[in-house]
Each structure stands twice: as structure tokens, then as C-alpha cells.
PDB file of N, CA and C in Angstrom:
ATOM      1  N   UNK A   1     -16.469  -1.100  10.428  1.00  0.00           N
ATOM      2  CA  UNK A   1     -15.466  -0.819   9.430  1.00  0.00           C
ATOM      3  C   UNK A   1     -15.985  -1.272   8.070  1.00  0.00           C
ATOM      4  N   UNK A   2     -15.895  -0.438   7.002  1.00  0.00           N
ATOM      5  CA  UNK A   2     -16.079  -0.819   5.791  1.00  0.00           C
ATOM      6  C   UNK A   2     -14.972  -1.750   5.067  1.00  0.00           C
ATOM      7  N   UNK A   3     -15.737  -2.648   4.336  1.00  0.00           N
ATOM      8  CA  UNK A   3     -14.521  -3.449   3.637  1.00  0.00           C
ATOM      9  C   UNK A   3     -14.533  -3.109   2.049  1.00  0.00           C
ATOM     10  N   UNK A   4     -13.642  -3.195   1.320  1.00  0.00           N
ATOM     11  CA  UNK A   4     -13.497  -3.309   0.066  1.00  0.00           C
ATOM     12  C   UNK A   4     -12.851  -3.860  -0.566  1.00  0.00           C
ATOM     13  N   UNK A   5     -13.293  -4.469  -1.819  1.00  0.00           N
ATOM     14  CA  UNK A   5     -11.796  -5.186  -2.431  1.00  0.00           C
ATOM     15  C   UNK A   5     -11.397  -4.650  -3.328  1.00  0.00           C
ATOM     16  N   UNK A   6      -9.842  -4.616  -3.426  1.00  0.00           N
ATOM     17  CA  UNK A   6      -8.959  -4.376  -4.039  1.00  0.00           C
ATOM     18  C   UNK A   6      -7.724  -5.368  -4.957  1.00  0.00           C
ATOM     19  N   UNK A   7      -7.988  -5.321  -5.774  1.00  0.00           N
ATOM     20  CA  UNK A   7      -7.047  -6.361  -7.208  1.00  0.00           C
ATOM     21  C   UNK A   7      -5.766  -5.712  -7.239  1.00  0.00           C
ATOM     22  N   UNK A   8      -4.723  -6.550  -6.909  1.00  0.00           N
ATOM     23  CA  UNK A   8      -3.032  -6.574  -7.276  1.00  0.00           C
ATOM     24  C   UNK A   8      -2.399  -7.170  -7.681  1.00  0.00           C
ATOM     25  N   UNK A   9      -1.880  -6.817  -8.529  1.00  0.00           N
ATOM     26  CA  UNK A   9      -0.720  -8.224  -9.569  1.00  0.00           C
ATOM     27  C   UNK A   9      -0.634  -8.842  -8.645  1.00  0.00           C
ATOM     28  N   UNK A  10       0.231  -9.989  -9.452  1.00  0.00           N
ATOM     29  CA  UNK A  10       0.923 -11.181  -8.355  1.00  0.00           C
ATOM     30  C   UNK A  10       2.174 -10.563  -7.937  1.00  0.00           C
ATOM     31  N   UNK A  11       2.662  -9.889  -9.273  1.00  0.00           N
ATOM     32  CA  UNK A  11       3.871  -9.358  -9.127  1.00  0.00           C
ATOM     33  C   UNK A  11       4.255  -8.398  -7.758  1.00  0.00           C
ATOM     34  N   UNK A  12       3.068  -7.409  -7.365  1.00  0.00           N
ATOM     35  CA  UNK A  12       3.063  -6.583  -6.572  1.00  0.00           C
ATOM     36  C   UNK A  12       2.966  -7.440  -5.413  1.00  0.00           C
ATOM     37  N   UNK A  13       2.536  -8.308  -5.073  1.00  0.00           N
ATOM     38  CA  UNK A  13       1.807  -8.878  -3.661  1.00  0.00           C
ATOM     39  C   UNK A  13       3.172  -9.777  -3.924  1.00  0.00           C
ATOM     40  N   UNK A  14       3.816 -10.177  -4.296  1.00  0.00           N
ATOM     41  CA  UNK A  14       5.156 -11.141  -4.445  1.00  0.00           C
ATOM     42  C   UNK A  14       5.928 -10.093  -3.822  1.00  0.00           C
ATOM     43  N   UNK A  15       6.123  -8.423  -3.918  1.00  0.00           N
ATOM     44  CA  UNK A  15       6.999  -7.871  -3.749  1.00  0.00           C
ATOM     45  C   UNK A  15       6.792  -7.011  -2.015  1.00  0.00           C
ATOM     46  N   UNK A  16       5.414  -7.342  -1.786  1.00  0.00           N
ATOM     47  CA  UNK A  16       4.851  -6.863  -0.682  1.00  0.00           C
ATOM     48  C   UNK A  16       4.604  -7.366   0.437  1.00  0.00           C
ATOM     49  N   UNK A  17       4.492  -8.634   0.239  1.00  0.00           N
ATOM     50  CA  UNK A  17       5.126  -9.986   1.262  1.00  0.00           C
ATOM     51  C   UNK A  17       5.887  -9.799   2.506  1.00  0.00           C
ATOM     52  N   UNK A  18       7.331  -9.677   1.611  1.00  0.00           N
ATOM     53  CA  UNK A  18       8.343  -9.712   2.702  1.00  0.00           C
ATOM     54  C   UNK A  18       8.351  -8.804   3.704  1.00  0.00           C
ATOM     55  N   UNK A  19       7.575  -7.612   3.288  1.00  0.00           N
ATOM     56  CA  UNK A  19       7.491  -6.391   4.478  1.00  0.00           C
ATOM     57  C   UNK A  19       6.736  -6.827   5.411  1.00  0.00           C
ATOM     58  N   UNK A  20       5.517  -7.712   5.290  1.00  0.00           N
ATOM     59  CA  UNK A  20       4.895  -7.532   6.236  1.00  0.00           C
ATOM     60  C   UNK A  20       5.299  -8.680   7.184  1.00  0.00           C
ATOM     61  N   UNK A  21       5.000  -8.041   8.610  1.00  0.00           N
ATOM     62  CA  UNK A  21       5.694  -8.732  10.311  1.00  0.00           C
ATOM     63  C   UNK A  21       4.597  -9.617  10.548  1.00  0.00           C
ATOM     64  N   UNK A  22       4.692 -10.389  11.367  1.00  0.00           N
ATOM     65  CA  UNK A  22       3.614 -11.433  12.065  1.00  0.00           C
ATOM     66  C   UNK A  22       2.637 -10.448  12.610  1.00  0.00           C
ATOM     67  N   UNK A  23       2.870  -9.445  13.048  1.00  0.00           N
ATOM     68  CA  UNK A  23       1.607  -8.400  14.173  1.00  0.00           C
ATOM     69  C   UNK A  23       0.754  -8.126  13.009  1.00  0.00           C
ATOM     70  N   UNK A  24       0.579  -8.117  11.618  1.00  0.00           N
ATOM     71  CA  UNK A  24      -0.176  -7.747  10.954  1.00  0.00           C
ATOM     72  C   UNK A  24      -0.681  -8.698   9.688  1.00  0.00           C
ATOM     73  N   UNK A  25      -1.968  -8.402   8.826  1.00  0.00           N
ATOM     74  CA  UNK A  25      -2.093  -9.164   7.771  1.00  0.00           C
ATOM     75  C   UNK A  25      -1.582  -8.161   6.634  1.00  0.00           C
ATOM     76  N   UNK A  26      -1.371  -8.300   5.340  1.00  0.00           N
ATOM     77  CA  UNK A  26      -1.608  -7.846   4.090  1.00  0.00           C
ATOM     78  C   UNK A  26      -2.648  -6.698   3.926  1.00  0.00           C
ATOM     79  N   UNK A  27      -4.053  -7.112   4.147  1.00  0.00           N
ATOM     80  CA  UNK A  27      -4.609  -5.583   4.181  1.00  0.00           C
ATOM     81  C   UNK A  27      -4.064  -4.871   5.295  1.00  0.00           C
ATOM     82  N   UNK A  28      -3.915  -4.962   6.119  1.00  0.00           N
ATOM     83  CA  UNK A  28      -4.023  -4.262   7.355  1.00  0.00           C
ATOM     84  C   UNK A  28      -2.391  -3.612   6.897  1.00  0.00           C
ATOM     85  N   UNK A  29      -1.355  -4.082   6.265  1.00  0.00           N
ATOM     86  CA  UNK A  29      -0.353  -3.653   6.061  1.00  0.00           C
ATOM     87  C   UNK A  29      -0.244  -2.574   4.486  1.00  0.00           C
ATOM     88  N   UNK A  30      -0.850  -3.094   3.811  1.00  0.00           N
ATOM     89  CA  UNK A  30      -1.533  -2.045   2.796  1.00  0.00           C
ATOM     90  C   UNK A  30      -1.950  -0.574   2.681  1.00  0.00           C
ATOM     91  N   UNK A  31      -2.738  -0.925   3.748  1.00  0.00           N
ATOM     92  CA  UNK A  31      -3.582   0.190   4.045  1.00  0.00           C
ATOM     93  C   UNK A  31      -2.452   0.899   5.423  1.00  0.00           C
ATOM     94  N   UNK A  32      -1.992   0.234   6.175  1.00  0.00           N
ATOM     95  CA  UNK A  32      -0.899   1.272   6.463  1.00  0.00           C
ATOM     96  C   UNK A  32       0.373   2.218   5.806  1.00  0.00           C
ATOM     97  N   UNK A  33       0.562   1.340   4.743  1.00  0.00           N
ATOM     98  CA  UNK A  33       1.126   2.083   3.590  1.00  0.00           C
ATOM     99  C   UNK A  33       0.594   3.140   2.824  1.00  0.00           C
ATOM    100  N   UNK A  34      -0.690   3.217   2.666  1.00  0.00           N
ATOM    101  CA  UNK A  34      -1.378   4.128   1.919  1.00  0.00           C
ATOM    102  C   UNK A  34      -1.376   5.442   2.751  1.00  0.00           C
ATOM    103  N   UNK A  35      -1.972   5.091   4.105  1.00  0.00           N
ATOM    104  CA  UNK A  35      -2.309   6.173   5.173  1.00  0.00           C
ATOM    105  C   UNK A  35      -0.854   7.106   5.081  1.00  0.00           C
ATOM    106  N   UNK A  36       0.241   6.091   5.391  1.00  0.00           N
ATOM    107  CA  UNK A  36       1.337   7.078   5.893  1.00  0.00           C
ATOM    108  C   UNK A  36       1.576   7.428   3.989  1.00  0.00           C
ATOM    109  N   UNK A  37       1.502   7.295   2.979  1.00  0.00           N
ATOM    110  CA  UNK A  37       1.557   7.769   1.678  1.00  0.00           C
ATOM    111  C   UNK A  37       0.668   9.363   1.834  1.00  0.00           C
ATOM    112  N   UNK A  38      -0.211   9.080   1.900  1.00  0.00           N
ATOM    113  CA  UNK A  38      -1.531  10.301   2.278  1.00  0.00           C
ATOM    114  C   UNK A  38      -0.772  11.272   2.808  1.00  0.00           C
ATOM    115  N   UNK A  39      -0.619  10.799   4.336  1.00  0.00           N
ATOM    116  CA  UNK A  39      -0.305  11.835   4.911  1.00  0.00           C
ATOM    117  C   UNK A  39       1.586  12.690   4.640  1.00  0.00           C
ATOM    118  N   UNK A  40       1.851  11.904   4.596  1.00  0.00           N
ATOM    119  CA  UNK A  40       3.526  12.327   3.919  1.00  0.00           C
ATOM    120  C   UNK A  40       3.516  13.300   2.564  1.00  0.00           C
ATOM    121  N   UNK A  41       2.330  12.970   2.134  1.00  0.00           N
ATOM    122  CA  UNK A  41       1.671  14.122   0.627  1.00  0.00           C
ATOM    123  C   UNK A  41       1.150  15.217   1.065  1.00  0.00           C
ATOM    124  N   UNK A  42       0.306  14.624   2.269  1.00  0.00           N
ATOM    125  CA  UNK A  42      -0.582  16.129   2.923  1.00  0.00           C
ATOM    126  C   UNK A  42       0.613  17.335   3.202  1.00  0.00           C
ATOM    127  N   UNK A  43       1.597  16.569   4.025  1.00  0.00           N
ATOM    128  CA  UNK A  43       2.578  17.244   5.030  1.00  0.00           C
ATOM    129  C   UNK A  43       3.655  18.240   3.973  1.00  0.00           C
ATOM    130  N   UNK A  44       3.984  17.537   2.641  1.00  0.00           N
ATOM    131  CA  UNK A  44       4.818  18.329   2.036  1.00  0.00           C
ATOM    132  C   UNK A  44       3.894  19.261   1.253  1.00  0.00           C
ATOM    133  N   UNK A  45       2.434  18.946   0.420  1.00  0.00           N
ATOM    134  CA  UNK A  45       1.810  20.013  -0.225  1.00  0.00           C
ATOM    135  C   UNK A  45       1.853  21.857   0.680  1.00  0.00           C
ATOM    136  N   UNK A  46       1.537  21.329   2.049  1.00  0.00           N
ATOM    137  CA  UNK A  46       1.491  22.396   3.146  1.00  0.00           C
ATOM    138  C   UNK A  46       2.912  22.771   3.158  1.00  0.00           C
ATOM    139  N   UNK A  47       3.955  21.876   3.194  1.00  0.00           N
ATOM    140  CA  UNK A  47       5.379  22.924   3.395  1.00  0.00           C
ATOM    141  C   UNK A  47       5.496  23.530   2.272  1.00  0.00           C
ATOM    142  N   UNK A  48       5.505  23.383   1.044  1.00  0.00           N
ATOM    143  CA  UNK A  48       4.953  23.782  -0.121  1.00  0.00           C
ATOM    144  C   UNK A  48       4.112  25.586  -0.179  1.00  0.00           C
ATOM    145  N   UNK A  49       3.068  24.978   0.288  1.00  0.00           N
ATOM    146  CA  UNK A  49       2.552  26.371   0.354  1.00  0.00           C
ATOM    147  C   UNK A  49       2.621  27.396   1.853  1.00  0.00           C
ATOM    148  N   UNK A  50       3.259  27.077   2.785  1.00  0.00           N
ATOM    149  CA  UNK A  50       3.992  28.058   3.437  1.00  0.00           C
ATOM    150  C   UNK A  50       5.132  28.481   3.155  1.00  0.00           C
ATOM    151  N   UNK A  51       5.717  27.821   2.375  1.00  0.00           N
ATOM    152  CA  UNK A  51       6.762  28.501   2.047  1.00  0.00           C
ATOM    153  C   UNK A  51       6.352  29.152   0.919  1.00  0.00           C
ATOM    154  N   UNK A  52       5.634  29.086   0.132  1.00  0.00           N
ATOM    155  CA  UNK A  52       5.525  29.886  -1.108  1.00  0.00           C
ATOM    156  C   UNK A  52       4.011  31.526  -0.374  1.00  0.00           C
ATOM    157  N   UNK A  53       3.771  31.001   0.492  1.00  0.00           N
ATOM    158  CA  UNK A  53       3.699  32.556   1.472  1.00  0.00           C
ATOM    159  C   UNK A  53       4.586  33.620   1.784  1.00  0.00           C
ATOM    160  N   UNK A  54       5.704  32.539   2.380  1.00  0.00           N
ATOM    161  CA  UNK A  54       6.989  33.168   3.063  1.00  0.00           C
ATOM    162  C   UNK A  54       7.004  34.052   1.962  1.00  0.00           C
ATOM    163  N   UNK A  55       7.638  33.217   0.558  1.00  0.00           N
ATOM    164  CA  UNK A  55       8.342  33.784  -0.234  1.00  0.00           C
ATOM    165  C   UNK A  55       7.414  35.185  -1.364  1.00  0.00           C
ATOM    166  N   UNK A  56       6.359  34.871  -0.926  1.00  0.00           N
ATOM    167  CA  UNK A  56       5.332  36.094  -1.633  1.00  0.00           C
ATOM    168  C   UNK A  56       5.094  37.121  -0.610  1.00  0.00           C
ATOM    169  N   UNK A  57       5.297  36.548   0.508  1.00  0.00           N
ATOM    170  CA  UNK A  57       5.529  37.657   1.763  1.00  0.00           C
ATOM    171  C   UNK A  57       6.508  39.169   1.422  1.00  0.00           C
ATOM    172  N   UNK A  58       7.467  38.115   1.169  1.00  0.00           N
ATOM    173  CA  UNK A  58       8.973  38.524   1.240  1.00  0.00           C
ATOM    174  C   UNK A  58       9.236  39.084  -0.429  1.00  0.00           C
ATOM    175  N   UNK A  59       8.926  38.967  -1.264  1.00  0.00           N
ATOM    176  CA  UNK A  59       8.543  39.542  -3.205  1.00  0.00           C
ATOM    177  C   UNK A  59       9.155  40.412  -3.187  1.00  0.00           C
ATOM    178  N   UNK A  60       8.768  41.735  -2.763  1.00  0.00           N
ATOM    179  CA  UNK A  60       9.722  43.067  -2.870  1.00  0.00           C
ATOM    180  C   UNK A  60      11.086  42.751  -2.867  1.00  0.00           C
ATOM    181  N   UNK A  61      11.557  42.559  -1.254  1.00  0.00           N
ATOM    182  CA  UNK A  61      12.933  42.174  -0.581  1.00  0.00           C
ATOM    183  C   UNK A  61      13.680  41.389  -1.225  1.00  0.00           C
ATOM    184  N   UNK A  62      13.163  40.475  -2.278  1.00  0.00           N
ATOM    185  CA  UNK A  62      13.879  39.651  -2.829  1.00  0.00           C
ATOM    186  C   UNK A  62      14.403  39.584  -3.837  1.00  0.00           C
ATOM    187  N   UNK A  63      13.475  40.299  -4.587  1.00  0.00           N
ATOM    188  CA  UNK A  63      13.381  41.133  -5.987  1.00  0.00           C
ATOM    189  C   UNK A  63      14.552  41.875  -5.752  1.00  0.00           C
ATOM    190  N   UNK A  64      14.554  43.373  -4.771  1.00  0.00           N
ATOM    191  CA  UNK A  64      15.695  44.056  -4.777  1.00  0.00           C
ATOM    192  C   UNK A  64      16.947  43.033  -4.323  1.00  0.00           C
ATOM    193  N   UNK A  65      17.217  42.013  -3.767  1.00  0.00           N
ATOM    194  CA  UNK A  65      18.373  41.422  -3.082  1.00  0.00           C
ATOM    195  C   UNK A  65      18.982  40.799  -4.490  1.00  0.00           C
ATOM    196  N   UNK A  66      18.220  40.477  -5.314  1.00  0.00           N
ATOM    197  CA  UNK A  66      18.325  39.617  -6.160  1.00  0.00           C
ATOM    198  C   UNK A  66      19.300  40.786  -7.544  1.00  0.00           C
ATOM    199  N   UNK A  67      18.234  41.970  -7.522  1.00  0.00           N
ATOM    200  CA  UNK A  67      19.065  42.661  -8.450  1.00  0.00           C
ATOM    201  C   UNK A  67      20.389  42.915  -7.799  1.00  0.00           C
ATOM    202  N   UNK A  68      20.312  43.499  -6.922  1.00  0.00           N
ATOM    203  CA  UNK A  68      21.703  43.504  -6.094  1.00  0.00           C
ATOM    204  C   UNK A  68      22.790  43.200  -6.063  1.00  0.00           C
ATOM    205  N   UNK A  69      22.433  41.580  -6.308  1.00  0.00           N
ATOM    206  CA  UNK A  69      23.316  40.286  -6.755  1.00  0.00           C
ATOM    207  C   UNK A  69      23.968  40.638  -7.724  1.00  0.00           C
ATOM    208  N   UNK A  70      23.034  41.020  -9.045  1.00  0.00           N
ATOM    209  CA  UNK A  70      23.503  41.202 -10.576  1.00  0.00           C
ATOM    210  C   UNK A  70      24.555  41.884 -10.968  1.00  0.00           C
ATOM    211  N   UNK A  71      24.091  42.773  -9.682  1.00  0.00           N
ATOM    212  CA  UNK A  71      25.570  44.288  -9.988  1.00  0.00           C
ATOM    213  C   UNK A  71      26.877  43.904  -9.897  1.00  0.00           C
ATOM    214  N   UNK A  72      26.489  42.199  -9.123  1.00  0.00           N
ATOM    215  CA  UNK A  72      28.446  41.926  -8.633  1.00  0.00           C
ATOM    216  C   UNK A  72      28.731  41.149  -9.455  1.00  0.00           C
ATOM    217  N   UNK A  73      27.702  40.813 -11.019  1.00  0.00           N
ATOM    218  CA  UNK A  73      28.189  39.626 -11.694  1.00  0.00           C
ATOM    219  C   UNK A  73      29.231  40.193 -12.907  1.00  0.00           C
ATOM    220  N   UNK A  74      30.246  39.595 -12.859  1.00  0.00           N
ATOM    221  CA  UNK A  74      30.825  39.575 -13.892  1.00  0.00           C
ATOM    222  C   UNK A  74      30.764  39.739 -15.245  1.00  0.00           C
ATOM    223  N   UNK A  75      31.158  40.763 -16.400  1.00  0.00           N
ATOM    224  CA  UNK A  75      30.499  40.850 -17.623  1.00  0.00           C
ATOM    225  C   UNK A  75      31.092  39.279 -18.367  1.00  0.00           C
ATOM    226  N   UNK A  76      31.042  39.229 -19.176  1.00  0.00           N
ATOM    227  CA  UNK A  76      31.069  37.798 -19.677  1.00  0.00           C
ATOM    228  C   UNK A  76      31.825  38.533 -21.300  1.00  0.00           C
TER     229      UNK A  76
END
């Protein structure tokens, strides 16, 4: 395993403390924070761009549904 060091306020490591349980140290709790950060970013960029498939899929259909809409709006 590679090691590295990493510099954190006091302020931050004062506030990062209390999370961590006896089963773990500070790095080891850190770096579990980061991982599940990562991946919780990975997971929404991808819902992100399947849905913006869906919705370029779907462009025409939506376009017309959308004008559609307009016809029932109220003049103002």
C-alpha cells in the first residue's frame, strides 16, 4: 500500500473526530470518506448522462408533447 501525507486544519480534524468508531483510525476513516465521495459522484454523473440519452432519445416526442401543452395555455 502506498502512503501519503496529507495536511488538515485543526479545525477539520476537531470536526472529524467524533465520527470515527474504535474499528478504525483517522486515515483509514478519511479515506473511507473520500472513496464513498468518488463513487456517489461517479454514480450520479452516469444517472446524469443516461438520462440525458433517454431524453435525446426521446427530442422529437417531446418537442411535439411540449407544443401540445401550449395550445391548452391560457392567453394572458
Amino acid at each position: 500500500m502506498k502512503t501519503n501525507t496529507i495536511t488538515l486544519s485543526e479545525n477539520t480534524l476537531r470536526e472529524v473526530d467524533p465520527f470515527i468508531d474504535n474499528a478504525m483510525n483517522r486515515s483509514e476513516f478519511i479515506e473511507k470518506i473520500i472513496r464513498e465521495y468518488i463513487t456517489r459522484n461517479i454514480a450520479r454523473k452516469q444517472k446524469v448522462a443516461r438520462d440525458m440519452e433517454i431524453i435525446n432519445a426521446n427530442l422529437e416526442y417531446l418537442n411535439k408533447e411540449a407544443e401540445d401543452v401550449l395550445t391548452y395555455q391560457a392567453e394572458l
